[in-house]
PDB file of N, CA and C in Angstrom:
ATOM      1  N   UNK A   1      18.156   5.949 -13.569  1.00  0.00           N
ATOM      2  CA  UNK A   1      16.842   6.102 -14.198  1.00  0.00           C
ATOM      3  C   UNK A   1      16.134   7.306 -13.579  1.00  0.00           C
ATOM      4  N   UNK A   2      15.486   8.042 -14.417  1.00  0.00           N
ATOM      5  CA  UNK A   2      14.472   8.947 -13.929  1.00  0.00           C
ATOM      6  C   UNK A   2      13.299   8.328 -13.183  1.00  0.00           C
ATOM      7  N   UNK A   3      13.164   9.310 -11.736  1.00  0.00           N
ATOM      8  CA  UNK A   3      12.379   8.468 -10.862  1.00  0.00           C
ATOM      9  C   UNK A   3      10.967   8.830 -11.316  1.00  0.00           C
ATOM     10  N   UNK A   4      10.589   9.860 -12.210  1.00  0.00           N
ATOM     11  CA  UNK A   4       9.616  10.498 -12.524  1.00  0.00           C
ATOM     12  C   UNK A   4       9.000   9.305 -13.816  1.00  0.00           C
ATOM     13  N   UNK A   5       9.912   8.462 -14.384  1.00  0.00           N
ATOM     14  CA  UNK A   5       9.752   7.560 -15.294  1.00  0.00           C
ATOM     15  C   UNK A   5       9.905   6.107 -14.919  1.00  0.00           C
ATOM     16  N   UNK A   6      10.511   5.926 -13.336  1.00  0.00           N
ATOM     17  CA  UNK A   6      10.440   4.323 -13.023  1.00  0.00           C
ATOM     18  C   UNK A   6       8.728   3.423 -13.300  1.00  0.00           C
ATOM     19  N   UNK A   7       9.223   2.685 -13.825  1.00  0.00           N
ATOM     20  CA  UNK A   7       8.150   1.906 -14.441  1.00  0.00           C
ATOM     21  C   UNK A   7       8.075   1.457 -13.108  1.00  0.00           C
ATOM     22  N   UNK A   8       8.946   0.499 -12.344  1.00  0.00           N
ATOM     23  CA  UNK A   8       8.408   0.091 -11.189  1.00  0.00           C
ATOM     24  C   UNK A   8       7.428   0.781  -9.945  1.00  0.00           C
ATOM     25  N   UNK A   9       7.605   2.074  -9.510  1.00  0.00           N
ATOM     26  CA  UNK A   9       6.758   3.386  -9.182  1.00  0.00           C
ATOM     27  C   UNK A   9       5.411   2.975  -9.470  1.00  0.00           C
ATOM     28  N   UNK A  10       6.191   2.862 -11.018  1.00  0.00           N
ATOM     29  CA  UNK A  10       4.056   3.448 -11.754  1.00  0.00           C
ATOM     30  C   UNK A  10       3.554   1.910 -11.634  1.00  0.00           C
ATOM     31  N   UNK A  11       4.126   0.636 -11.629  1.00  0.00           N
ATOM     32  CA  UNK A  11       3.870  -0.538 -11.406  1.00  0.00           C
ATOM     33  C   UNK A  11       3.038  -0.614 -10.237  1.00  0.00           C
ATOM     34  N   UNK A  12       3.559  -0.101  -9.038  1.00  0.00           N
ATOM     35  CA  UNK A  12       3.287  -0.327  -7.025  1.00  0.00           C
ATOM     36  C   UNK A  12       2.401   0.539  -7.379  1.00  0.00           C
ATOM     37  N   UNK A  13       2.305   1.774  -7.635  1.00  0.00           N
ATOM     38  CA  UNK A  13       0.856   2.530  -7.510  1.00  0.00           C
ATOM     39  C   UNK A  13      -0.081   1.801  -8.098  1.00  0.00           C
ATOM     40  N   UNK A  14       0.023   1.365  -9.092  1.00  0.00           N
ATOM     41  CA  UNK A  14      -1.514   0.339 -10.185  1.00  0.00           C
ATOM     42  C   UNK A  14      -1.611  -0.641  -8.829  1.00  0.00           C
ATOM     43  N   UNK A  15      -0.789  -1.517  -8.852  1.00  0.00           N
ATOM     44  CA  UNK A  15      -0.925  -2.663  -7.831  1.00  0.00           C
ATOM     45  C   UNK A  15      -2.008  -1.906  -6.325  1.00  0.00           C
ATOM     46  N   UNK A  16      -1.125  -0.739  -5.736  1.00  0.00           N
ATOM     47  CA  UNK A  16      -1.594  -0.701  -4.284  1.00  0.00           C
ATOM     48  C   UNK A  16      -3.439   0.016  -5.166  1.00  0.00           C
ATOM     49  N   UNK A  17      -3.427   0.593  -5.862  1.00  0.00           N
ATOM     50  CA  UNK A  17      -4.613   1.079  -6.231  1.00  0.00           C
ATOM     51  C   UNK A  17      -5.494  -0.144  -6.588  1.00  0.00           C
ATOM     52  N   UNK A  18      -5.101  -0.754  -6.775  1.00  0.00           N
ATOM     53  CA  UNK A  18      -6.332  -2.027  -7.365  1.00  0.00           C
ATOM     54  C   UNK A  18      -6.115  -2.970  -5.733  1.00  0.00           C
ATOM     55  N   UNK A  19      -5.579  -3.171  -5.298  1.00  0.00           N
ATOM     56  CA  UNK A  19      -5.843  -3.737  -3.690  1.00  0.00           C
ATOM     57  C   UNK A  19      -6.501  -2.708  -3.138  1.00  0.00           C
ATOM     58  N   UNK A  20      -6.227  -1.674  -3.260  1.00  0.00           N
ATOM     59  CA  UNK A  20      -7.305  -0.523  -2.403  1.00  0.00           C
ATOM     60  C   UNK A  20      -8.595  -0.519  -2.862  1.00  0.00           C
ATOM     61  N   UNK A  21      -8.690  -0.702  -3.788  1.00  0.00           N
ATOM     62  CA  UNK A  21     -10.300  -0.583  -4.562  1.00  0.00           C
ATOM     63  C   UNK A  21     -11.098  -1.552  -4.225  1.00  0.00           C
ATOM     64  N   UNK A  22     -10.196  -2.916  -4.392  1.00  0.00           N
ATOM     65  CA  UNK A  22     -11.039  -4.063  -3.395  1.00  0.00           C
ATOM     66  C   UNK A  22     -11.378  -4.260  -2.567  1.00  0.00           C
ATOM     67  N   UNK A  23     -10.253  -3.979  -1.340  1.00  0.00           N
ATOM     68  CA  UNK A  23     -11.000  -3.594  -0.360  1.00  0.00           C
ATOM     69  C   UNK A  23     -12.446  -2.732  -0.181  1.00  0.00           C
ATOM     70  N   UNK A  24     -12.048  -1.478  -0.599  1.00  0.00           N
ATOM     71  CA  UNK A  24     -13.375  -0.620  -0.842  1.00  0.00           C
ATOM     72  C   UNK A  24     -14.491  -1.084  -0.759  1.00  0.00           C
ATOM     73  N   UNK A  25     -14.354  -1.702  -2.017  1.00  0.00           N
ATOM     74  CA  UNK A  25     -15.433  -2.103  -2.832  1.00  0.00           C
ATOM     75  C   UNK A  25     -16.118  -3.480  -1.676  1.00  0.00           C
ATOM     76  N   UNK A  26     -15.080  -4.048  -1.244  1.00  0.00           N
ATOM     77  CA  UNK A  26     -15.588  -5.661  -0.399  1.00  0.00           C
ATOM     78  C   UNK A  26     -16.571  -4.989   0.764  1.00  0.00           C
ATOM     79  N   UNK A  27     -15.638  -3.377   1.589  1.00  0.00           N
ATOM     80  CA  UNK A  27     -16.285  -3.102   2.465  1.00  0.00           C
ATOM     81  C   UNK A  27     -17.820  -2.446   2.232  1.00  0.00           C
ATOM     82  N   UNK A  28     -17.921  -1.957   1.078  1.00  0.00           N
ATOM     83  CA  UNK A  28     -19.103  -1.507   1.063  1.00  0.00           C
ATOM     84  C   UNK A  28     -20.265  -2.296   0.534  1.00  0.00           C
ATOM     85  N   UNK A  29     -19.890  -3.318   0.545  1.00  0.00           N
ATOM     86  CA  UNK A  29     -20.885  -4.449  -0.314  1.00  0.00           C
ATOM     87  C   UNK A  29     -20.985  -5.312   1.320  1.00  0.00           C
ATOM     88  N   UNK A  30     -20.531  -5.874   1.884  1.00  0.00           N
ATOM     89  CA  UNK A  30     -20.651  -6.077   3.107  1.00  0.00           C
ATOM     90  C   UNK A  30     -21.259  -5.298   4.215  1.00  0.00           C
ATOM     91  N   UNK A  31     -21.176  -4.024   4.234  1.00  0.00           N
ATOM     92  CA  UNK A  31     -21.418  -3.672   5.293  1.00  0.00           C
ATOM     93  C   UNK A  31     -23.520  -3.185   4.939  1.00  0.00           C
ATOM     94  N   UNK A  32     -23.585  -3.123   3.539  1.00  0.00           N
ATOM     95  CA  UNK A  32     -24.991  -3.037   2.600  1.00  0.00           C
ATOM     96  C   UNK A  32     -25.837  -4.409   2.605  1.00  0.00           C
ATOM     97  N   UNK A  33     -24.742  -5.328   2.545  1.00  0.00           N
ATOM     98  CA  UNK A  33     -25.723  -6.308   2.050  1.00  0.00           C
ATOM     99  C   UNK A  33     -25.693  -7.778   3.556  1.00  0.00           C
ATOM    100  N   UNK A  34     -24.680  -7.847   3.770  1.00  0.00           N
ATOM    101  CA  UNK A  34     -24.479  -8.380   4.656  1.00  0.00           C
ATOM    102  C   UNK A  34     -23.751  -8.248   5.934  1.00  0.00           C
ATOM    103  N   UNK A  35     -24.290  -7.525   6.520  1.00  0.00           N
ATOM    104  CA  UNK A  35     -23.398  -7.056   8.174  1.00  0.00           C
ATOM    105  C   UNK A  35     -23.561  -8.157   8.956  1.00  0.00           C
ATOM    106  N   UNK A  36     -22.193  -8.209   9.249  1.00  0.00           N
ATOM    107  CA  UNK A  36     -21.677  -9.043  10.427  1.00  0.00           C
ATOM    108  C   UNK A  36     -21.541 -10.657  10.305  1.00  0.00           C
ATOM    109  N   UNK A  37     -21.039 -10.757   9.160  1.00  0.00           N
ATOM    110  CA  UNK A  37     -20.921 -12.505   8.365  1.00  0.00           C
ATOM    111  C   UNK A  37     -19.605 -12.510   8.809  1.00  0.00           C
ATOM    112  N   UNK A  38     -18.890 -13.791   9.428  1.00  0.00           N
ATOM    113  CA  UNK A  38     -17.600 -14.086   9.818  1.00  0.00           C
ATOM    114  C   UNK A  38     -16.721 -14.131   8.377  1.00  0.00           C
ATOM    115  N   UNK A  39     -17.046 -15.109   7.389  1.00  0.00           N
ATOM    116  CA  UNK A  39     -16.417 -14.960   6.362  1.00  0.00           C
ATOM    117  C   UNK A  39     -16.595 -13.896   5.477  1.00  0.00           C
ATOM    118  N   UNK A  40     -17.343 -13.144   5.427  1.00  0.00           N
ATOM    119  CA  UNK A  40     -16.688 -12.101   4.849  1.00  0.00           C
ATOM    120  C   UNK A  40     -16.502 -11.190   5.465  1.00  0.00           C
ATOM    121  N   UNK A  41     -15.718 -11.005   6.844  1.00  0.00           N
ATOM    122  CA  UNK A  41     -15.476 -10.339   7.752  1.00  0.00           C
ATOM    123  C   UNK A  41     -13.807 -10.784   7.538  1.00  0.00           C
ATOM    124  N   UNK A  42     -13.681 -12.105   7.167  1.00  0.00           N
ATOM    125  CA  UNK A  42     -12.333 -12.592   7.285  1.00  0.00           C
ATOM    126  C   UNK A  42     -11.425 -12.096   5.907  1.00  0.00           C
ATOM    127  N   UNK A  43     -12.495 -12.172   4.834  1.00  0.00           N
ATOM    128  CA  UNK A  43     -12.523 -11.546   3.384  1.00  0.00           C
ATOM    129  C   UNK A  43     -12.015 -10.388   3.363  1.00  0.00           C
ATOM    130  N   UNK A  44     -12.318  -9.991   4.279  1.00  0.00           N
ATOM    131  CA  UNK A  44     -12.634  -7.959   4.027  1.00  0.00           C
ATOM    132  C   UNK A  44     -11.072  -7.707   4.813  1.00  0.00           C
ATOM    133  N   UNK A  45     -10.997  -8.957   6.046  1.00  0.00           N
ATOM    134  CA  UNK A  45      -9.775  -8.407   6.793  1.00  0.00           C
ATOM    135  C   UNK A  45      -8.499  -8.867   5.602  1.00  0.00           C
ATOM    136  N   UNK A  46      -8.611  -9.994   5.373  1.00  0.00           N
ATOM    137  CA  UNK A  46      -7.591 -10.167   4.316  1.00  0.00           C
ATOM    138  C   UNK A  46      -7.017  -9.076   2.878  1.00  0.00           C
ATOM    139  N   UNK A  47      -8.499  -8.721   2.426  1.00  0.00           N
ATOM    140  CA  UNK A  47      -8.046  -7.814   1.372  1.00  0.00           C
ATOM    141  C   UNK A  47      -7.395  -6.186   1.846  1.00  0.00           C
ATOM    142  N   UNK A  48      -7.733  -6.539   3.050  1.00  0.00           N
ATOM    143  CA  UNK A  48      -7.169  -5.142   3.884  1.00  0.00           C
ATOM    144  C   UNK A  48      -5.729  -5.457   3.918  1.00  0.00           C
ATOM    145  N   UNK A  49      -4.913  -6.383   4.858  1.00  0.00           N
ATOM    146  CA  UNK A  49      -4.102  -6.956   4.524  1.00  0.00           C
ATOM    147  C   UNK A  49      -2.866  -6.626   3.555  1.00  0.00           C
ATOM    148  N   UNK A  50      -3.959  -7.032   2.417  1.00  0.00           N
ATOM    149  CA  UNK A  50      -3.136  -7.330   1.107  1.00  0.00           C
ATOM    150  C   UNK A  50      -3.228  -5.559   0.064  1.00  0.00           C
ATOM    151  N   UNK A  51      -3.896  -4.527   0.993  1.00  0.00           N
ATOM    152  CA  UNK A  51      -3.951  -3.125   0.523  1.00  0.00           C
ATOM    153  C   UNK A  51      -2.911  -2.422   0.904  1.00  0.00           C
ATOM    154  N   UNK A  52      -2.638  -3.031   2.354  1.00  0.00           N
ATOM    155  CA  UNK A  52      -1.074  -2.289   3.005  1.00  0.00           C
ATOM    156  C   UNK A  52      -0.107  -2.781   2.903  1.00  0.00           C
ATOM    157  N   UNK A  53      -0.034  -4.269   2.685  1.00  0.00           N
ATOM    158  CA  UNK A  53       1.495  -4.801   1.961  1.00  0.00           C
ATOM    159  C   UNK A  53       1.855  -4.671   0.673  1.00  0.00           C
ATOM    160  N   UNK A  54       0.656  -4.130  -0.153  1.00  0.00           N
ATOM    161  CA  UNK A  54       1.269  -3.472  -1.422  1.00  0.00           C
ATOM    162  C   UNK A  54       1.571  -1.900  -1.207  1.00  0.00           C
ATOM    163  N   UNK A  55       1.367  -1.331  -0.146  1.00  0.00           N
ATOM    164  CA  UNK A  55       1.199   0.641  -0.021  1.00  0.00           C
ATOM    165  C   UNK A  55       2.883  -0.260   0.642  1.00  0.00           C
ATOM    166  N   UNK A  56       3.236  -0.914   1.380  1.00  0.00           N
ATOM    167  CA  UNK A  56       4.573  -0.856   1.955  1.00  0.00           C
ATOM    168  C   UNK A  56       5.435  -0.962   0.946  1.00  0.00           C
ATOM    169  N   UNK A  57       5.453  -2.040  -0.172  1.00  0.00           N
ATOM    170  CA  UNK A  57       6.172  -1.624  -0.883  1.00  0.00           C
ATOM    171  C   UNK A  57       6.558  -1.096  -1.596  1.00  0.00           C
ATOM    172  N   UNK A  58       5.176  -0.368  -2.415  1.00  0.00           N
ATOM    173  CA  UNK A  58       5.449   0.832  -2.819  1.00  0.00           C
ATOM    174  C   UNK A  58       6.307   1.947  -2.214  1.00  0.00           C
ATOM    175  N   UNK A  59       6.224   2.210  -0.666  1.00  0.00           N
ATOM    176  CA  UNK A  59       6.676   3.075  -0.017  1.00  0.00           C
ATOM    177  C   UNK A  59       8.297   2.716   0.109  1.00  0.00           C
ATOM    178  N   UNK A  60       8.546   1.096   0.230  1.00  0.00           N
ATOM    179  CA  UNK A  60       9.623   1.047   0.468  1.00  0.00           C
ATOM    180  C   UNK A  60      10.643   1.442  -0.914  1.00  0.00           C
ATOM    181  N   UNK A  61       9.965   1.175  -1.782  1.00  0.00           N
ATOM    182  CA  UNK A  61      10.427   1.645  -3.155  1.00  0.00           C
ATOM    183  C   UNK A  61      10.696   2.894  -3.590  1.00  0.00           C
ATOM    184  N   UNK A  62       9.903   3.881  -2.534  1.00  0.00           N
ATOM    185  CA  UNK A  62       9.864   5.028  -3.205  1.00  0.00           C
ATOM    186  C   UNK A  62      10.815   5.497  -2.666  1.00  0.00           C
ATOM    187  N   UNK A  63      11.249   5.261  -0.838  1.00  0.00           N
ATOM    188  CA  UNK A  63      12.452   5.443  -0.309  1.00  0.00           C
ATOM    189  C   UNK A  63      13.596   5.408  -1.409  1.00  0.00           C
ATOM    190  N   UNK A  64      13.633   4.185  -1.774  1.00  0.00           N
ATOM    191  CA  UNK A  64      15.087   3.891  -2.467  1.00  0.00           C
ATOM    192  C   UNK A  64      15.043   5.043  -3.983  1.00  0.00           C
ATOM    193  N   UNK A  65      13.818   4.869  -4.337  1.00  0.00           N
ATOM    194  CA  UNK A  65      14.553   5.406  -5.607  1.00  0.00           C
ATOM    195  C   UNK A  65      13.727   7.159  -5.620  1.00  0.00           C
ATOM    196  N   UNK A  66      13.436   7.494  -4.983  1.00  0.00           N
ATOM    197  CA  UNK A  66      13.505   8.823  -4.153  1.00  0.00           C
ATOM    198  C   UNK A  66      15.074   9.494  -3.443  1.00  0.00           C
ATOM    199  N   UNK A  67      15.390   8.755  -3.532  1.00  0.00           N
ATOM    200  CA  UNK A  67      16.794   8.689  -2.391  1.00  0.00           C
ATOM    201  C   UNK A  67      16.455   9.233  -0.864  1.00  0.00           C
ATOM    202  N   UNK A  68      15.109   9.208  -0.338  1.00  0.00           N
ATOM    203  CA  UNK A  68      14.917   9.278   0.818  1.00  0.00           C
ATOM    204  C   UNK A  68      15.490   8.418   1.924  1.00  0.00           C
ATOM    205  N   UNK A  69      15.678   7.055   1.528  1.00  0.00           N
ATOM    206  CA  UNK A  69      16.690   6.324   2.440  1.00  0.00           C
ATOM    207  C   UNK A  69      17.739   6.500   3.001  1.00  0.00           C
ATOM    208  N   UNK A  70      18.092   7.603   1.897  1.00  0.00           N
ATOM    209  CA  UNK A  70      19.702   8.084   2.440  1.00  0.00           C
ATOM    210  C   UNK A  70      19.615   9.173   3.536  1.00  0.00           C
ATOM    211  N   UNK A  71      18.809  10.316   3.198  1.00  0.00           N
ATOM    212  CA  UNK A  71      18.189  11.070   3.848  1.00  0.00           C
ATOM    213  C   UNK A  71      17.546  11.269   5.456  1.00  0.00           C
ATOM    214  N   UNK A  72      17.141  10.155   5.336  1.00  0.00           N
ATOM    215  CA  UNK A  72      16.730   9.448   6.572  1.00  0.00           C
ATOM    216  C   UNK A  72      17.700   8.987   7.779  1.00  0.00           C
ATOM    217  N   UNK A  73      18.626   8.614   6.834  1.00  0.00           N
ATOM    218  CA  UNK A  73      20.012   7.748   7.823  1.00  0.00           C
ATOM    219  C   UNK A  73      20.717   8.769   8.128  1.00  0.00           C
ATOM    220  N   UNK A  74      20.857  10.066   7.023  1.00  0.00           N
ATOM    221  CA  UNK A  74      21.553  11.172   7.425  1.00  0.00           C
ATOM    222  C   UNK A  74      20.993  11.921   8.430  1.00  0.00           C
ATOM    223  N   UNK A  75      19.830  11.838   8.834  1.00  0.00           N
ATOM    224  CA  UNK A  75      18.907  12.545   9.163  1.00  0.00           C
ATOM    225  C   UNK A  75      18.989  12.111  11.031  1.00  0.00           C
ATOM    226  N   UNK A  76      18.903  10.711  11.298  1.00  0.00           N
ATOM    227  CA  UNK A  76      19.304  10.227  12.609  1.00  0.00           C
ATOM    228  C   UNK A  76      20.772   9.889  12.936  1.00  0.00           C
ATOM    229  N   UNK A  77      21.628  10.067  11.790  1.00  0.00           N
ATOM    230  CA  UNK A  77      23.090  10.282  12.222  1.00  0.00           C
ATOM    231  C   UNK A  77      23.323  11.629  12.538  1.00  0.00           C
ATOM    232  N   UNK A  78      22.704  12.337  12.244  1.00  0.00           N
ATOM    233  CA  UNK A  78      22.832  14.144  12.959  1.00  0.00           C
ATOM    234  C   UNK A  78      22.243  13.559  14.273  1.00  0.00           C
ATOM    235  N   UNK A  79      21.402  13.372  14.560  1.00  0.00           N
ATOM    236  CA  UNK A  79      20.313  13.687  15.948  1.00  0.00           C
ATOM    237  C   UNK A  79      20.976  12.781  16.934  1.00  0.00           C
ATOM    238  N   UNK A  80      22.023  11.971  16.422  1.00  0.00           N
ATOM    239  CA  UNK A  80      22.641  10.642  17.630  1.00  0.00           C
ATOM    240  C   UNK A  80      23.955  11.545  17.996  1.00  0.00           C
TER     241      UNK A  80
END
């Protein structure tokens, strides 16, 4: 498949972009309206959380169908 056309790609970017936005959005409504509330301190840490375990798999995805994975392995089998 063309990596320029993987639906899955364009899938992880929508996903990590809409966890990123929430976050955003949680932190700046918190830190405006209510600074220093435990639960939504716990809120804000969670949607954080859930912003970088979607950027990981995006990333891990992009490895594979980038073919950077391979790249990589070739890359510390030279340097060993």
């Amino acid at each position: 498949m063309d990596r320029q056309q993987c639906h899955t790609c364009e899938m992880l970017k929508e996903y990590y972009a809409l966890k990123f936005n929430q976050f955003v959005l949680a932190g700046r409504y918190n830190s405006t309206s209510h600074p220093g509330q435990g639960a939504e301190e716990e809120e804000l840490i969670s949607l954080k959380d859930e912003a970088l375990e979607a950027l990981t798999a995006l990333m891990r995805h992009a490895k594979v169908c980038y073919g950077l994975e391979d790249v990589e392995n070739e890359v510390k089998g030279a340097a060993a």
